[in-house]
C-alpha atoms as a PDB file:
ATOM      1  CA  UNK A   1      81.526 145.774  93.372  1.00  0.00           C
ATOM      2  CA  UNK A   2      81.083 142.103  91.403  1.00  0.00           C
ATOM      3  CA  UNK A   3      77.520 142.857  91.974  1.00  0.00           C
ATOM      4  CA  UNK A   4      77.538 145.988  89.948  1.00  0.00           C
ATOM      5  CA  UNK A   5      80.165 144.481  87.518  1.00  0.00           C
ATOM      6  CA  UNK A   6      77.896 141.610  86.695  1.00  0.00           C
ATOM      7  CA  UNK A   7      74.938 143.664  85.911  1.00  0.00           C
ATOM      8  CA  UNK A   8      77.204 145.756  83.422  1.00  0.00           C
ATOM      9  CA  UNK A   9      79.304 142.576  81.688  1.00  0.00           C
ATOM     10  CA  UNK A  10      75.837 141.981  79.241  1.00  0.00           C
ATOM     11  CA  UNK A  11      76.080 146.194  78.391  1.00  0.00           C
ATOM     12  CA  UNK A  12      79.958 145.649  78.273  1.00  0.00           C
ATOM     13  CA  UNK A  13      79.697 142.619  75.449  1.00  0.00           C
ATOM     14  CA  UNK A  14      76.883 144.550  74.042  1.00  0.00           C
ATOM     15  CA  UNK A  15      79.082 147.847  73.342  1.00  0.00           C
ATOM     16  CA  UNK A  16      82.395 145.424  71.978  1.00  0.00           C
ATOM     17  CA  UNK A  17      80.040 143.322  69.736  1.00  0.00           C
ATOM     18  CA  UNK A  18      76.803 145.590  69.171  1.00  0.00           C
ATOM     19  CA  UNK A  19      75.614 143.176  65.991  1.00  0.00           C
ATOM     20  CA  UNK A  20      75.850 140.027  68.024  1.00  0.00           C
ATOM     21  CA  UNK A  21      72.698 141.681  70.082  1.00  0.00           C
ATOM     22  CA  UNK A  22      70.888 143.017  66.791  1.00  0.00           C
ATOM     23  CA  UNK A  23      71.166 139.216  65.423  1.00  0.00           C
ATOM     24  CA  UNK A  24      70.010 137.604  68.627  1.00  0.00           C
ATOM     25  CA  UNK A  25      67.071 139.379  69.215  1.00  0.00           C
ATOM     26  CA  UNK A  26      65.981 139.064  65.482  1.00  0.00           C
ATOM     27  CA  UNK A  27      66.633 135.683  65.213  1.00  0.00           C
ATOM     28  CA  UNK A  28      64.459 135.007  68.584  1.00  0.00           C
ATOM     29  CA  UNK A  29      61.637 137.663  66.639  1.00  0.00           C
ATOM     30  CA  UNK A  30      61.887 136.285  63.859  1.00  0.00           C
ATOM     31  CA  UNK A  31      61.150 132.134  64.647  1.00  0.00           C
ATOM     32  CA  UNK A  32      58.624 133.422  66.730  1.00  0.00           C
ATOM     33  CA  UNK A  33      56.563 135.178  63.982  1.00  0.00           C
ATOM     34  CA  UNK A  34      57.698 132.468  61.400  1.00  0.00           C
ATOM     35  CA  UNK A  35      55.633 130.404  64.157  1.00  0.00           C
ATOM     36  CA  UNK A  36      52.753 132.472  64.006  1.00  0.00           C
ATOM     37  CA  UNK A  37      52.624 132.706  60.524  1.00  0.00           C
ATOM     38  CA  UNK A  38      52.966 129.033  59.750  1.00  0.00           C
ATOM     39  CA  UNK A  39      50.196 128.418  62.181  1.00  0.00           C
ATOM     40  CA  UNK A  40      47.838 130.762  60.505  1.00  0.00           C
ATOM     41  CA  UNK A  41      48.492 130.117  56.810  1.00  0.00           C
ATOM     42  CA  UNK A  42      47.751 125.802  58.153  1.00  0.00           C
ATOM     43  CA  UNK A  43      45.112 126.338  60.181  1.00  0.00           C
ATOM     44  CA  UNK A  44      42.731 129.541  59.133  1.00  0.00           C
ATOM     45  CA  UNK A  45      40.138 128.709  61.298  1.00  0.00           C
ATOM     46  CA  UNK A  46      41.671 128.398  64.263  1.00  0.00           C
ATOM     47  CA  UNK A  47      43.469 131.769  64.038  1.00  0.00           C
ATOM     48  CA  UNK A  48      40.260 133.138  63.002  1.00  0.00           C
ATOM     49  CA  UNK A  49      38.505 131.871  65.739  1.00  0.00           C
ATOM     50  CA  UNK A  50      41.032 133.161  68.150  1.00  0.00           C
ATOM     51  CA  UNK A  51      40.880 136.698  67.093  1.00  0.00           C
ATOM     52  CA  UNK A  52      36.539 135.953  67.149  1.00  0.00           C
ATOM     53  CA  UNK A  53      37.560 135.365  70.814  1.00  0.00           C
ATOM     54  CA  UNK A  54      39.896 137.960  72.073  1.00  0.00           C
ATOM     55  CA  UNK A  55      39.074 139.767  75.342  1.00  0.00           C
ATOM     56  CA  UNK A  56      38.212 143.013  75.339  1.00  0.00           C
ATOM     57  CA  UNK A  57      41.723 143.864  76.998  1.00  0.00           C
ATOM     58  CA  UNK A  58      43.695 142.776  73.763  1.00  0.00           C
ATOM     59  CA  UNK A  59      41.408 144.426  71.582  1.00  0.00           C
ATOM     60  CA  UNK A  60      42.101 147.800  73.802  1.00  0.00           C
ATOM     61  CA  UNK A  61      45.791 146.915  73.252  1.00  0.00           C
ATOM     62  CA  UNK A  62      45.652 146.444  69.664  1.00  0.00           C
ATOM     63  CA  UNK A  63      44.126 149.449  69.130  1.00  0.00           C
ATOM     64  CA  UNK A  64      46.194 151.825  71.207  1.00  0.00           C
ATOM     65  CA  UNK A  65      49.531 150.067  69.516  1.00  0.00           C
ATOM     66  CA  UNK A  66      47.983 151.284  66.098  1.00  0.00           C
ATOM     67  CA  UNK A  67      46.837 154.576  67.369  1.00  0.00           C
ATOM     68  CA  UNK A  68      50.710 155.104  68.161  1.00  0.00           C
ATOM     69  CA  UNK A  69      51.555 153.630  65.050  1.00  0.00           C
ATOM     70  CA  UNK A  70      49.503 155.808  63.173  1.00  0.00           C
ATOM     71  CA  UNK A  71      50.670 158.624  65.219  1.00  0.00           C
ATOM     72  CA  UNK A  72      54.184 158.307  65.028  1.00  0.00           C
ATOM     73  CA  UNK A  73      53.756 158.063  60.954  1.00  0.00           C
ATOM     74  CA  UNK A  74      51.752 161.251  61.180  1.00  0.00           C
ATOM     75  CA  UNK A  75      54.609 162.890  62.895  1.00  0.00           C
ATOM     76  CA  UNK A  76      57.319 161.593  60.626  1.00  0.00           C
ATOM     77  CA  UNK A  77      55.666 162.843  57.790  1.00  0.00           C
ATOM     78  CA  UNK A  78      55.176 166.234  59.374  1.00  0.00           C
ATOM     79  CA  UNK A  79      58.542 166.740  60.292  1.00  0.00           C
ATOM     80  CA  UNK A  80      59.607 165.107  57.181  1.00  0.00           C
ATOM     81  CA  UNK A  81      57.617 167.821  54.979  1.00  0.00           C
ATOM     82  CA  UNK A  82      58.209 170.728  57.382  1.00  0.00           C
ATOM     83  CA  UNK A  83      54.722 170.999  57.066  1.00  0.00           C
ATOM     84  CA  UNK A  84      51.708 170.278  59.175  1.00  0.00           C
ATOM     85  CA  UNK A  85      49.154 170.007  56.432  1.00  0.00           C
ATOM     86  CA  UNK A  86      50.303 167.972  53.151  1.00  0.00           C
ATOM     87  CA  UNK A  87      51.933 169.341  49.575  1.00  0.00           C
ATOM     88  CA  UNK A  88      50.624 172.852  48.547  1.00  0.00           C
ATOM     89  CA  UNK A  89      48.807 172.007  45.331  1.00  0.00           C
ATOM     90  CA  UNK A  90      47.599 174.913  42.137  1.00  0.00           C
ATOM     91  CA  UNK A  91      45.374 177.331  44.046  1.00  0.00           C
ATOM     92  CA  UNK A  92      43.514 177.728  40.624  1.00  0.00           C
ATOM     93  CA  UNK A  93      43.274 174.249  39.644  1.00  0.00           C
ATOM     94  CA  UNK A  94      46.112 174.785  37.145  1.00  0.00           C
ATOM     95  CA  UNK A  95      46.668 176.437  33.935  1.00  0.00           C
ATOM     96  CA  UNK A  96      45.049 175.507  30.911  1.00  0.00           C
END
């Protein structure tokens, strides 16, 4: 029973104070990209030499994460639009 009681006290705290989660996790996102970012913007060349020299594992990961991104913004904008194919425009190029 305490074993089962200490896997559910982090869900427990989570439910009572559901923005203290929110705010750690984008503070801990947030310094890490800030990181990044600072890195790049002082040091081009190195970032640009690290992307030069990604294995062909990341670049198979970067491209299925857009592939879903893309995907998932196709989707919204279908269901979005109720429609599969985009805004009905003037079938007779309008009236003059």
């Amino acid at each position: 029973m305490q074993t089962v009681q200490s896997y559910l006290q982090p869900v427990q705290n989570a439910l009572r104070n559901p923005s203290s989660l929110v705010n750690q996790s984008a503070q801990r996102m947030g310094s890490a990209v800030e990181n990044t970012a600072q890195q790049a913007v002082q040091q081009p060349e190195s970032f640009m030499t690290q992307l030069r020299n990604m294995d062909s594992g990341a670049m198979i990961t970067v491209g299925v994460v857009a592939a879903e991104a893309i995907g998932f913004f196709s989707i919204g904008e279908m269901i979005g639009r109720f429609k599969i194919i985009g805004y009905r425009g003037d079938a007779h190029g309008g009236e003059h």
